[in-house]
N, C-alpha and C. Protein backbone atom coordinates (compact mmCIF):
# COMPACT_ATOMS: atom_id res chain seq x y z
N UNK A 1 -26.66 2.66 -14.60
CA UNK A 1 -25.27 2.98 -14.25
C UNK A 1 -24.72 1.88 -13.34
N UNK A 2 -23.70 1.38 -13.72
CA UNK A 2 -22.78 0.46 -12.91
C UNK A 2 -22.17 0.80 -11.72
N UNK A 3 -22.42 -0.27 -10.89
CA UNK A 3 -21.80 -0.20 -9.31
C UNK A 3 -20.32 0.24 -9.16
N UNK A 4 -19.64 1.32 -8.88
CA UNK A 4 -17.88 0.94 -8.91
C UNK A 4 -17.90 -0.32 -7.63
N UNK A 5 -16.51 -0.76 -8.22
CA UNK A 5 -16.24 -2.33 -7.95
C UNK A 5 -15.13 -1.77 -6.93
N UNK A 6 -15.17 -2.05 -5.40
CA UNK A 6 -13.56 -2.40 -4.74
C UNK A 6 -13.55 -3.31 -3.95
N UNK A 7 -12.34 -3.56 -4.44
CA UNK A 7 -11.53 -5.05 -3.88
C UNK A 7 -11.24 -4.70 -2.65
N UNK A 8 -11.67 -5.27 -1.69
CA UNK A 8 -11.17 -5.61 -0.08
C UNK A 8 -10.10 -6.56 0.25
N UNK A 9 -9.38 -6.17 0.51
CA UNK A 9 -8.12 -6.95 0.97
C UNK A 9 -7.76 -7.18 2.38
N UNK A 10 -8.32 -8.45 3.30
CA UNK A 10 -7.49 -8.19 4.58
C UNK A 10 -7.61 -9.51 4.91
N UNK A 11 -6.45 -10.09 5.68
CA UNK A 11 -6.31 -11.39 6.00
C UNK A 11 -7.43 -11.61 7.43
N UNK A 12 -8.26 -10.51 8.09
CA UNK A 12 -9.41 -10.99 8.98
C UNK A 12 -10.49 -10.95 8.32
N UNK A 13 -11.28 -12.09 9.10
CA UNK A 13 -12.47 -12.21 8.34
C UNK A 13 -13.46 -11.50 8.79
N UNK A 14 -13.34 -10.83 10.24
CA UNK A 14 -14.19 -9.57 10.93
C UNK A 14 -14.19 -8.47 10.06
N UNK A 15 -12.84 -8.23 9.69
CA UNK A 15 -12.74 -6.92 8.89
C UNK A 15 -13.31 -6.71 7.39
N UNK A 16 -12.63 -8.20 6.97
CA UNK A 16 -13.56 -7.79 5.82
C UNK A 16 -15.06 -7.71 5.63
N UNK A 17 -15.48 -8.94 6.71
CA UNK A 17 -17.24 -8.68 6.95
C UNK A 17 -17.76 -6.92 6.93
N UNK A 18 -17.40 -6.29 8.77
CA UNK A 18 -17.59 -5.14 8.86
C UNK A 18 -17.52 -4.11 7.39
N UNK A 19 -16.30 -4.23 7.22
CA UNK A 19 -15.61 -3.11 6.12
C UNK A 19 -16.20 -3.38 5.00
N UNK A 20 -16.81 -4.56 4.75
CA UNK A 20 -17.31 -4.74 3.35
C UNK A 20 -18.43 -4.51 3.17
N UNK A 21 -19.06 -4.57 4.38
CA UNK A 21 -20.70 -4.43 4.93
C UNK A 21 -21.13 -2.87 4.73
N UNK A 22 -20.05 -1.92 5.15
CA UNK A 22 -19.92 -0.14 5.17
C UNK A 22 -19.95 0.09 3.68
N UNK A 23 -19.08 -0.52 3.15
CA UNK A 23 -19.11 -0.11 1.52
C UNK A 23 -20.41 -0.63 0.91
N UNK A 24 -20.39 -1.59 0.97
CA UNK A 24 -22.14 -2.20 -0.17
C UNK A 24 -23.10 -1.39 0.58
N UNK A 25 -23.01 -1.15 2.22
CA UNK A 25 -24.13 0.22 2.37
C UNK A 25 -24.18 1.25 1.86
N UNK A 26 -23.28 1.47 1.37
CA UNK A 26 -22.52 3.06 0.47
C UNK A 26 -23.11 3.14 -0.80
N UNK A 27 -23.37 1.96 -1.10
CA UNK A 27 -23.61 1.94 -2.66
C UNK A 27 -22.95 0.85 -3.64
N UNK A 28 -21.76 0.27 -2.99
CA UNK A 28 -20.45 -0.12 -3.86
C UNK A 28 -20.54 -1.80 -3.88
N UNK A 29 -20.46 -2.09 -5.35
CA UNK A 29 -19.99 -3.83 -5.27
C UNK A 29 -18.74 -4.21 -4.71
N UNK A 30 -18.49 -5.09 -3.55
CA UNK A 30 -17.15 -5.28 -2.69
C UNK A 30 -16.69 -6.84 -3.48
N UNK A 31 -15.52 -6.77 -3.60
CA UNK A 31 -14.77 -8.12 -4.06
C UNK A 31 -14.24 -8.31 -2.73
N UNK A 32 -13.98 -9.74 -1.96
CA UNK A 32 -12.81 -9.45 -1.17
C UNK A 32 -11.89 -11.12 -1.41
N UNK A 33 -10.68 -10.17 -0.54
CA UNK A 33 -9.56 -11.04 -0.90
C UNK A 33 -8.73 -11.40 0.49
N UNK A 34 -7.95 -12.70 0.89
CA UNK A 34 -7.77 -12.70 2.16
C UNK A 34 -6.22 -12.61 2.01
N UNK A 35 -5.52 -12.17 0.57
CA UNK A 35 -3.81 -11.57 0.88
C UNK A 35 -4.09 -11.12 -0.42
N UNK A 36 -2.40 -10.85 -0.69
CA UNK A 36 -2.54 -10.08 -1.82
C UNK A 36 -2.21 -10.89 -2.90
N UNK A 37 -2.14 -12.55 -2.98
CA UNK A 37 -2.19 -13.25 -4.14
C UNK A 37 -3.57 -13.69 -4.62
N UNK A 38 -4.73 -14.01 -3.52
CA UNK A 38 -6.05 -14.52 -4.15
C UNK A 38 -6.04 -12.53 -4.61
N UNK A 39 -6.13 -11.43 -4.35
CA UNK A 39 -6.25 -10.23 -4.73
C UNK A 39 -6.17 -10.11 -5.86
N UNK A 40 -4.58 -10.60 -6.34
CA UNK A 40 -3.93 -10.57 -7.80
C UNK A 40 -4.99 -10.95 -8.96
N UNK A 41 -5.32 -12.08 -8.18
CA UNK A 41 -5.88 -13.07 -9.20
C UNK A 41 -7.50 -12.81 -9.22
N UNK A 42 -7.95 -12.08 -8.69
CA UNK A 42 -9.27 -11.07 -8.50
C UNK A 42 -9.13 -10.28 -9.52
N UNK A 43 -8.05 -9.48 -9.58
CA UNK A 43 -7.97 -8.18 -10.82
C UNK A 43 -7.72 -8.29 -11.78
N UNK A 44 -7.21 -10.12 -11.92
CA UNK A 44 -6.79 -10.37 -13.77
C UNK A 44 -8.22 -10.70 -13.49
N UNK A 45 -8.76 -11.12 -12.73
CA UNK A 45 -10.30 -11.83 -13.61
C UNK A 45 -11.42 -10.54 -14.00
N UNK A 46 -11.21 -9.60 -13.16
CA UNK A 46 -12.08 -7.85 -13.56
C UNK A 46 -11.51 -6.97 -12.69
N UNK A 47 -11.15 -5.78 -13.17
CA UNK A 47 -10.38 -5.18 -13.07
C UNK A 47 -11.34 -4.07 -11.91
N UNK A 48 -10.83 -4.11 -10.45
CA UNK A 48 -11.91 -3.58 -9.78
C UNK A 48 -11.27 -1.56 -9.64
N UNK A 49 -12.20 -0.79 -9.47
CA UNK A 49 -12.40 0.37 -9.49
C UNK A 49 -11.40 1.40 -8.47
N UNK A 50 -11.25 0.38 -7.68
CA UNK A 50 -10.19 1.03 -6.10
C UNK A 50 -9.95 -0.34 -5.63
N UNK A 51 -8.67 -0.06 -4.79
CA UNK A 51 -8.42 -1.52 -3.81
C UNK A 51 -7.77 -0.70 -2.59
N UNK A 52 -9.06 -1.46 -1.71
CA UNK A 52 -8.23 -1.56 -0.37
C UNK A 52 -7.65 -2.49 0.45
N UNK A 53 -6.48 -2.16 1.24
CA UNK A 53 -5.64 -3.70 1.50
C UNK A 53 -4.90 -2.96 3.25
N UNK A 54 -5.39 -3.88 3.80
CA UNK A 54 -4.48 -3.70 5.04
C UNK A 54 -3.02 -4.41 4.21
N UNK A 55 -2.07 -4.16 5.27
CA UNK A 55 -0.27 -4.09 5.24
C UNK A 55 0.33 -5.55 5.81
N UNK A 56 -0.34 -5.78 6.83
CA UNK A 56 0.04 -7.12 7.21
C UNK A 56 -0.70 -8.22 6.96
N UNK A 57 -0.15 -9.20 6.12
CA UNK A 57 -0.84 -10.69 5.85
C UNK A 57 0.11 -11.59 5.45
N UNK A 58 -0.63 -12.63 5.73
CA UNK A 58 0.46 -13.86 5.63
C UNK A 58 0.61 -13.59 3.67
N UNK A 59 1.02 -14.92 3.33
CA UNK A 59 1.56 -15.27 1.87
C UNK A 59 2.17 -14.23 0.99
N UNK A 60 0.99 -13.06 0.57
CA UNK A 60 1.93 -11.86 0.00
C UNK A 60 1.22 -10.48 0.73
N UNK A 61 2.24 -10.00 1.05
CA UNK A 61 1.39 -9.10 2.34
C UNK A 61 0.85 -7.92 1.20
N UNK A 62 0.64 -6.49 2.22
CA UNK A 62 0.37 -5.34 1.21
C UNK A 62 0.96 -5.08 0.59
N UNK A 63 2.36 -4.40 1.46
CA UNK A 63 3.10 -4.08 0.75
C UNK A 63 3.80 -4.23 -0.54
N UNK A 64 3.56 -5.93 -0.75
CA UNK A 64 3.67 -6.72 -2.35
C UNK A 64 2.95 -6.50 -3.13
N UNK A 65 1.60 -6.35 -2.53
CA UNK A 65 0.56 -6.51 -3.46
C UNK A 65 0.16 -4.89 -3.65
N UNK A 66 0.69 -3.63 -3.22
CA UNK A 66 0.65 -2.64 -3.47
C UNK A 66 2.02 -2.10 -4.74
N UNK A 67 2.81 -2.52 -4.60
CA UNK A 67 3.88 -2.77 -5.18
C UNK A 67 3.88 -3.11 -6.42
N UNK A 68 2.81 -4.37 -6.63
CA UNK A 68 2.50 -5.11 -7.95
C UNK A 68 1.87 -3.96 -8.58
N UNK A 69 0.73 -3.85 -7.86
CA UNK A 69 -0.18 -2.79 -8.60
C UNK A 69 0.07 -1.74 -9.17
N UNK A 70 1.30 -0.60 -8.01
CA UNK A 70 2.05 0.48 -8.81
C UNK A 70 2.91 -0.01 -10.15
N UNK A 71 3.39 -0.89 -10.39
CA UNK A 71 4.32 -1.58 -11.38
C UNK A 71 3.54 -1.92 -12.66
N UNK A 72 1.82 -2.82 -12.37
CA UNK A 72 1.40 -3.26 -13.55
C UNK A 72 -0.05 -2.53 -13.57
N UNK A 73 -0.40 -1.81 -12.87
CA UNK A 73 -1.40 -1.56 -12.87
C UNK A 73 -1.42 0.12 -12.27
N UNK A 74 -0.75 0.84 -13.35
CA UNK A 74 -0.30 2.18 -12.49
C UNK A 74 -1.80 3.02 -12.01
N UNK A 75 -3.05 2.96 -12.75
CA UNK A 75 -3.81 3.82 -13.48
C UNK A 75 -4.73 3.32 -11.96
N UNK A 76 -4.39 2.05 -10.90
CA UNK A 76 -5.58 1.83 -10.46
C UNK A 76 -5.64 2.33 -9.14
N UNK A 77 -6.54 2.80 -8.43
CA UNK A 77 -6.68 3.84 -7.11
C UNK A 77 -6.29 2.85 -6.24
N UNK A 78 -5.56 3.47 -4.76
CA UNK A 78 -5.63 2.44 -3.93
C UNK A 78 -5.41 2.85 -2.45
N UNK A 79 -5.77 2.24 -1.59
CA UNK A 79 -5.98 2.59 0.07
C UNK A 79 -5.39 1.39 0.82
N UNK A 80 -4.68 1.96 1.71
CA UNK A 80 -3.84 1.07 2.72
C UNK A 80 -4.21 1.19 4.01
N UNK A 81 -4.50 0.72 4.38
CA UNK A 81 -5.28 0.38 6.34
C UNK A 81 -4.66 -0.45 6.83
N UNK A 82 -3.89 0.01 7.84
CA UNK A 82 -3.06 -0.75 8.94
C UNK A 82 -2.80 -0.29 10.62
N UNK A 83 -2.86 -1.03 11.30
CA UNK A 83 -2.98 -1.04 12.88
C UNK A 83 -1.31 -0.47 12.91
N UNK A 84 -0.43 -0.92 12.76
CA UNK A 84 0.95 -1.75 12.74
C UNK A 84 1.96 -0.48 12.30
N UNK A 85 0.96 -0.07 11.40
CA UNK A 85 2.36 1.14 10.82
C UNK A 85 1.58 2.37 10.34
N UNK A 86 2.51 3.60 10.34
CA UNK A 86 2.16 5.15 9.72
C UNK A 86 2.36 5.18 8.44
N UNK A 87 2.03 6.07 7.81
CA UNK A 87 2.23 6.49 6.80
C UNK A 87 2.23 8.12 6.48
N UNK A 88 2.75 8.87 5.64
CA UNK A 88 2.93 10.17 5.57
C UNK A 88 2.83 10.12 3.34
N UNK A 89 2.41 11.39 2.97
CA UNK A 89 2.28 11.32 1.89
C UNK A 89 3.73 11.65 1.20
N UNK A 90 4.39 11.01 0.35
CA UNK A 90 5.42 11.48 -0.26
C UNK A 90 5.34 12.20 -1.64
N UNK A 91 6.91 12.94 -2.23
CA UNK A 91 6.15 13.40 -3.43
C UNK A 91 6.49 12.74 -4.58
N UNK A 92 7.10 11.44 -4.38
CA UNK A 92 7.52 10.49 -5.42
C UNK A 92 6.94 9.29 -5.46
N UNK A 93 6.13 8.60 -5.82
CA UNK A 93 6.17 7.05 -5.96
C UNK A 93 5.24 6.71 -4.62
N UNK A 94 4.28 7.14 -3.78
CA UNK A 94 3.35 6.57 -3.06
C UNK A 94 3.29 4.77 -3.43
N UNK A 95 2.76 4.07 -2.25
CA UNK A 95 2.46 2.85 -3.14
C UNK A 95 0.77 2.93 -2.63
N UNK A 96 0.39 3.84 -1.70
CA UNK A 96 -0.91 4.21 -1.52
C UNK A 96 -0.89 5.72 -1.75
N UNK A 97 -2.58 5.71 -2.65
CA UNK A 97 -3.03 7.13 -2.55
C UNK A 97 -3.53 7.64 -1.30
N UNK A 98 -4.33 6.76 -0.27
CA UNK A 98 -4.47 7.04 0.93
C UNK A 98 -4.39 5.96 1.42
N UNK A 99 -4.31 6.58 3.07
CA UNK A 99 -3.68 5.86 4.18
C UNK A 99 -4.44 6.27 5.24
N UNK A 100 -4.98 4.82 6.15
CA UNK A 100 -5.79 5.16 7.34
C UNK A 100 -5.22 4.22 8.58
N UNK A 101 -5.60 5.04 9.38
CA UNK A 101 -4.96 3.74 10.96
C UNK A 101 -5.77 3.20 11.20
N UNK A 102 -5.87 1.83 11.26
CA UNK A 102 -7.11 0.95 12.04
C UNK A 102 -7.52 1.69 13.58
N UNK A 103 -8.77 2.40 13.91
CA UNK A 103 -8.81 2.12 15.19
C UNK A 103 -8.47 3.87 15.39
N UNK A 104 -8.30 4.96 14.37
CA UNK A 104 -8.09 5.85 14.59
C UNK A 104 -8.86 7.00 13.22
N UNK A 105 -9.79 6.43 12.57
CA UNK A 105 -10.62 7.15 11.37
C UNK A 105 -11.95 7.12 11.36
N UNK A 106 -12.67 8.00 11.24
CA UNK A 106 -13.93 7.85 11.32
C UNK A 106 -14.74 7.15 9.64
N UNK A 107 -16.02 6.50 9.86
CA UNK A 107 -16.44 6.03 8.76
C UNK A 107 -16.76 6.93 7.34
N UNK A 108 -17.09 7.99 8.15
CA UNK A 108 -17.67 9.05 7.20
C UNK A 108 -16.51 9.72 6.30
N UNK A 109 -15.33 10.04 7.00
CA UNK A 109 -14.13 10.64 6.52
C UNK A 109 -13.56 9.24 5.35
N UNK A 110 -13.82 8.04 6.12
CA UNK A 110 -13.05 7.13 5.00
C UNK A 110 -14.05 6.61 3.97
N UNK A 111 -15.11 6.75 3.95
CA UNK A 111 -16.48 6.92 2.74
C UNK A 111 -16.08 8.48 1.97
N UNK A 112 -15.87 9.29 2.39
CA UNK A 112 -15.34 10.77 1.69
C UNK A 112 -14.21 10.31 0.73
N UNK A 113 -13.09 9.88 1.36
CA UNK A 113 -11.67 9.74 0.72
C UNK A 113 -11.96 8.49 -0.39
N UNK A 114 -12.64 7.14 -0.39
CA UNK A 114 -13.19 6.33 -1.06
C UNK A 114 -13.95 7.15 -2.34
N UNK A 115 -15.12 8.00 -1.89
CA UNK A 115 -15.72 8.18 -2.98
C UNK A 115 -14.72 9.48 -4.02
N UNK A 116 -13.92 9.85 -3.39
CA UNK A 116 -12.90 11.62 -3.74
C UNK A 116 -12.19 10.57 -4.54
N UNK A 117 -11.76 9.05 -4.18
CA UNK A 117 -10.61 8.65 -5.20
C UNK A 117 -11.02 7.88 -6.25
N UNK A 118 -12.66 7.78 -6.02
CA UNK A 118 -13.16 6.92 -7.41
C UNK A 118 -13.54 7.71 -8.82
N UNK A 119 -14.26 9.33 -7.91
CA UNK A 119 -14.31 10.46 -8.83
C UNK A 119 -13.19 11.01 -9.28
N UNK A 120 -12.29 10.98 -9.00
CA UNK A 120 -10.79 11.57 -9.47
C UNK A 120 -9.25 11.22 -9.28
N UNK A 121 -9.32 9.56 -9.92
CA UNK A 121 -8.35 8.91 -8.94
C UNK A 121 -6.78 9.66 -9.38
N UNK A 122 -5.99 9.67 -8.80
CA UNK A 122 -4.50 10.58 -9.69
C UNK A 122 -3.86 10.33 -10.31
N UNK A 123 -3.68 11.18 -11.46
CA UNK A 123 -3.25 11.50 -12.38
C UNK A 123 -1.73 11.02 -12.12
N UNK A 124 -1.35 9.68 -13.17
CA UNK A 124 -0.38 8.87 -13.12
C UNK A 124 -0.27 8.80 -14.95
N UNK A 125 1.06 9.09 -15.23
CA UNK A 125 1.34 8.65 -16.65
C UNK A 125 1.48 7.12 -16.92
N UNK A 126 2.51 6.35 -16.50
CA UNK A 126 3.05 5.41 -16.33
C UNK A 126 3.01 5.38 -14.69
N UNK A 127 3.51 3.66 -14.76
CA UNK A 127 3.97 2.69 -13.43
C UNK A 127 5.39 3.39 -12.77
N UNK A 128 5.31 3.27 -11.20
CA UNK A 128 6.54 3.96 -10.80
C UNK A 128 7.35 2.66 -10.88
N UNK A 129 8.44 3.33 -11.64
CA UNK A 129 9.76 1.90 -11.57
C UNK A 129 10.67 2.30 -10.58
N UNK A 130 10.64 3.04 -9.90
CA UNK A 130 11.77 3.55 -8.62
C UNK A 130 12.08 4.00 -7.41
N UNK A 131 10.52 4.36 -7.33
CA UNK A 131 10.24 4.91 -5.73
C UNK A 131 9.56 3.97 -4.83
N UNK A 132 10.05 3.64 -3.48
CA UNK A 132 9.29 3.06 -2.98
C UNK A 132 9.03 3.64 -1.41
N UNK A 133 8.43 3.58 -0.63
CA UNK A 133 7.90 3.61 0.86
C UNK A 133 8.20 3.02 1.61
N UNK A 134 9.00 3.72 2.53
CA UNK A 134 9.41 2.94 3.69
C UNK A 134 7.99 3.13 5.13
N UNK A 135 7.92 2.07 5.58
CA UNK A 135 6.58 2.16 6.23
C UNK A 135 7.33 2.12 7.83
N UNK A 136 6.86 3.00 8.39
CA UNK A 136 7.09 3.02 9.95
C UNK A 136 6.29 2.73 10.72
N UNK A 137 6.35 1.01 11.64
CA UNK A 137 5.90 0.62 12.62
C UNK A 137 4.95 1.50 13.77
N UNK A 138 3.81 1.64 13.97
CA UNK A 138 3.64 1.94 15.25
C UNK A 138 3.94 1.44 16.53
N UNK A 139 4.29 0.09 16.59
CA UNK A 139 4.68 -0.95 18.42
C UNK A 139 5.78 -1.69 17.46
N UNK A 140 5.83 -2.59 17.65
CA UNK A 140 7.04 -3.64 17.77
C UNK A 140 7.36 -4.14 16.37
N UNK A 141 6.27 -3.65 15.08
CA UNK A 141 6.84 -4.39 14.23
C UNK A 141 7.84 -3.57 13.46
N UNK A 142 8.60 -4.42 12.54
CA UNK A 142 9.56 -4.20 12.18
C UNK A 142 9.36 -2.58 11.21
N UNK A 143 10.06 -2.11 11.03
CA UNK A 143 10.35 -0.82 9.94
C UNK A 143 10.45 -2.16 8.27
N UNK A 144 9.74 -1.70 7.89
CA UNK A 144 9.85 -2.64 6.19
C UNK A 144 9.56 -1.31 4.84
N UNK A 145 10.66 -1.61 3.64
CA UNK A 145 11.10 -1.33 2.68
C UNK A 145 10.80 -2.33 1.40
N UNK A 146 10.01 -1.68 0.62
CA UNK A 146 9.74 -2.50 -0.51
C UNK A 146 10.77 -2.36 -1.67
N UNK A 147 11.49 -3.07 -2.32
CA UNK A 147 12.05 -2.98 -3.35
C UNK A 147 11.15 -3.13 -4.50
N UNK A 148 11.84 -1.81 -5.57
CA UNK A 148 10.69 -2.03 -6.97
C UNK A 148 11.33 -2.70 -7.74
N UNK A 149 12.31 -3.19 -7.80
CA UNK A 149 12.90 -4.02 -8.79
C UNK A 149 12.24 -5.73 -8.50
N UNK A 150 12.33 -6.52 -7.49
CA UNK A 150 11.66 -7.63 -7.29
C UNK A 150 10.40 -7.48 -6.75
N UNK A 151 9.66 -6.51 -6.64
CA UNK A 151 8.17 -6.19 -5.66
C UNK A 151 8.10 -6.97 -4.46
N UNK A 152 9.24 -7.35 -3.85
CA UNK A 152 9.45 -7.73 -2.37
C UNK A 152 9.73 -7.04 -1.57
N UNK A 153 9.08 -6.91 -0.18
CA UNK A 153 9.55 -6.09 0.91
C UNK A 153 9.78 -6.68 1.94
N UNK A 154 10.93 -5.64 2.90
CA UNK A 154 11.77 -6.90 3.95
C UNK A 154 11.84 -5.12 4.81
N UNK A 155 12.60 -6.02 6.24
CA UNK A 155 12.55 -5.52 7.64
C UNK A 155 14.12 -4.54 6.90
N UNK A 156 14.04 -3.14 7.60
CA UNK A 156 15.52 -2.47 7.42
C UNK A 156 15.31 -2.49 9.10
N UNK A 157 16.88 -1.60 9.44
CA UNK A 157 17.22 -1.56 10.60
C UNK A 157 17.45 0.27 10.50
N UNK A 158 16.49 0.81 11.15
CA UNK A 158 16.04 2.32 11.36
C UNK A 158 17.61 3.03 11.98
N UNK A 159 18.29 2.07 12.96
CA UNK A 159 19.24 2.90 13.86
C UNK A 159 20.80 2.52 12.81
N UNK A 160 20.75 1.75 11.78
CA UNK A 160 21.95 1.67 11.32
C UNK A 160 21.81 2.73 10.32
N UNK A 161 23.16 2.85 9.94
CA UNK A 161 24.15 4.31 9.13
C UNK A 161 23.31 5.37 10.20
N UNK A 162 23.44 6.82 9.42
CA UNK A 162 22.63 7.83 9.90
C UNK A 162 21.64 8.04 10.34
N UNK A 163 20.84 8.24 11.25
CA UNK A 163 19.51 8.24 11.81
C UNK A 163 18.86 9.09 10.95
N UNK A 164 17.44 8.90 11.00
CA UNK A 164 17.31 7.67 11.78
C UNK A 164 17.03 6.52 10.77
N UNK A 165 17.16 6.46 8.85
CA UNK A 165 17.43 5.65 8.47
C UNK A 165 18.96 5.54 7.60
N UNK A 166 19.59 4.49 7.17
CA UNK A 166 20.44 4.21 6.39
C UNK A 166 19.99 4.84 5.21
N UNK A 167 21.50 5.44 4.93
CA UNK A 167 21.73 6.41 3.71
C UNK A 167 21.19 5.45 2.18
N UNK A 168 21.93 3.56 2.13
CA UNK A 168 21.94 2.81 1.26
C UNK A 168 21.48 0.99 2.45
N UNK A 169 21.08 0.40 1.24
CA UNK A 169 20.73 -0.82 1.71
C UNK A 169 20.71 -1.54 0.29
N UNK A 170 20.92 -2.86 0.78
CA UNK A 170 20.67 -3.63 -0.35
C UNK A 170 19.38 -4.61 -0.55
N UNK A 171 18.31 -4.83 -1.16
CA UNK A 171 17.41 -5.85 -1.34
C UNK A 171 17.86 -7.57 -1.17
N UNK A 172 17.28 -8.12 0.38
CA UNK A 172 17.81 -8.97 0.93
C UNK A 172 17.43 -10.46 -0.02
N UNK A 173 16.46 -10.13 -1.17
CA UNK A 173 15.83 -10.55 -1.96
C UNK A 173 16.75 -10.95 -3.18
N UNK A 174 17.12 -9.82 -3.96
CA UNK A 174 17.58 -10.03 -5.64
C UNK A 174 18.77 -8.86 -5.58
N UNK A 175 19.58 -7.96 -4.38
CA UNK A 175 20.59 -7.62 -4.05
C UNK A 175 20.55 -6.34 -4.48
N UNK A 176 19.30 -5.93 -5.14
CA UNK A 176 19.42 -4.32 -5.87
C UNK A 176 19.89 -3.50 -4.93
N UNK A 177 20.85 -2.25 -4.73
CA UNK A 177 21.45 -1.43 -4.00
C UNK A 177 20.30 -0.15 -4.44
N UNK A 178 19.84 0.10 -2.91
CA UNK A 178 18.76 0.74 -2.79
C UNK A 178 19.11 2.35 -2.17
N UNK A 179 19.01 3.83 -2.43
CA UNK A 179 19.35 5.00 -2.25
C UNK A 179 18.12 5.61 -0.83
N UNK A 180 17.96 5.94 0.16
CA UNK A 180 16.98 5.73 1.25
C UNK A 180 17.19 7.25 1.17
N UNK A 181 16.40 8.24 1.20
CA UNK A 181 16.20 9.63 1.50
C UNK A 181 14.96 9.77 2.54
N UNK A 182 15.32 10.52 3.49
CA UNK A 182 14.08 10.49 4.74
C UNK A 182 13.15 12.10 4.09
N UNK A 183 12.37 12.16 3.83
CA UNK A 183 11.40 13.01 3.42
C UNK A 183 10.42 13.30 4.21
N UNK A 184 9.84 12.54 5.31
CA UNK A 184 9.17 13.15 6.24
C UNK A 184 9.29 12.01 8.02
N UNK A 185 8.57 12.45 8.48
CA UNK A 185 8.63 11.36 9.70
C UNK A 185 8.15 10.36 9.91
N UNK A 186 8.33 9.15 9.90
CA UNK A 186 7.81 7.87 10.12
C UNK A 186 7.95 7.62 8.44
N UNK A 187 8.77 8.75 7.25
CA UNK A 187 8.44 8.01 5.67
C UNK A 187 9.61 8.59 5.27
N UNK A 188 9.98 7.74 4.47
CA UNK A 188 11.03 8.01 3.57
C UNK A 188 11.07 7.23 2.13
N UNK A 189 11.78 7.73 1.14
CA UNK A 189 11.79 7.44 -0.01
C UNK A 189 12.81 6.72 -0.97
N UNK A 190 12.80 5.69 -1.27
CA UNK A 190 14.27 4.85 -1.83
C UNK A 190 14.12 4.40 -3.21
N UNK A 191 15.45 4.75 -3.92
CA UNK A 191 14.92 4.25 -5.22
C UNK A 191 16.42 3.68 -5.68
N UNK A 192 16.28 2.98 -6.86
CA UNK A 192 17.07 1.88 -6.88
C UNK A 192 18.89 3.31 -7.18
N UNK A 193 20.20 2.87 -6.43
CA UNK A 193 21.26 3.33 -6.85
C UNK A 193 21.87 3.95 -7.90
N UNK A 194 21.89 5.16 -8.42
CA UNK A 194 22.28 5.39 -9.64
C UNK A 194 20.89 5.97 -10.93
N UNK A 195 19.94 6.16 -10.51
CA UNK A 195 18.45 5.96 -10.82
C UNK A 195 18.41 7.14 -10.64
């Protein structure tokens, strides 16, 4: 029986050591990747089993490279780990199936949720073309919004229109006019105008 394969994604090289070191103790063959373009180019070459990706990195951060994946790769499991920002589960268009805080999860609980999403990753027909995640900062960094029309994500401003996000925004990228619905705290849900 074959090893399941996951791709490690994080622009430190501590983390991916540690984190990659926990999984191959687990059992699991680890790919890793130091953004989410050498990543890309990891999954055209074999298509790995789960991917996990911290949120912040230089060249193409998570959020892109989570983005890509919901778009071309709907069917593939995936985990987001970040210091920097929350996450809350939505009921449209996730761009992660799970979500952990650096520095606030135990190993055992995130070996549970790893092995729960390789045995039964979710049930997805198709790629989401419309929903995306707005990710809320824990300290200073910015509030960021991925657009699904260009798979780019950029900084919104939380205190403009209605609190505590804007009703509409536009993609500072390729100009798509984006619909922002707040669905839970620290998350909300945007999908392209008219959609």
């Amino acid at each position: 029986m074959r090893k399941k394969r996951i791709l490690l994604v994080d622009d430190e090289p501590s983390i991916r050591f540690v984190l990659g070191a926990v999984l191959e103790q687990a059992g699991y063959q680890v790919e890793l990747a130091e953004d989410g373009f050498n990543a890309l180019r990891k999954i055209q070459e074999t298509m790995p089993d789960l991917v996990i990706t911290d949120l912040r990195m230089p060249n193409m951060n998570g959020f892109e490279l989570l983005s890509v994946i919901r778009s071309r790769f709907a069917q593939l499991p995936t985990v987001a780990i970040s210091g920097e920002f929350l996450a809350c589960q939505i009921d449209e268009g996730p761009l992660a199936d799970a979500f952990f805080q650096k520095g606030n999860y135990s190993i055992p609980e995130f070996l549970e949720k790893v092995a729960e999403l390789l045995d039964s990753p979710p049930p997805r027909k198709h790629a989401t073309a419309h929903a995306s995640a707005v990710w809320a900062p824990t300290g200073d960094a910015p509030v960021m919004l991925t657009c699904m029309q260009c798979l780019r994500s950029f900084p919104i401003d939380p205190c403009e229109g209605s609190a505590p996000y804007p009703r509409q925004t536009n993609c500072i990228f390729c100009g798509t006019q984006l619909d922002i619905q707040l669905v839970a705290v620290g998350m909300a849900c945007a999908s392209e105008a008219g959609s």
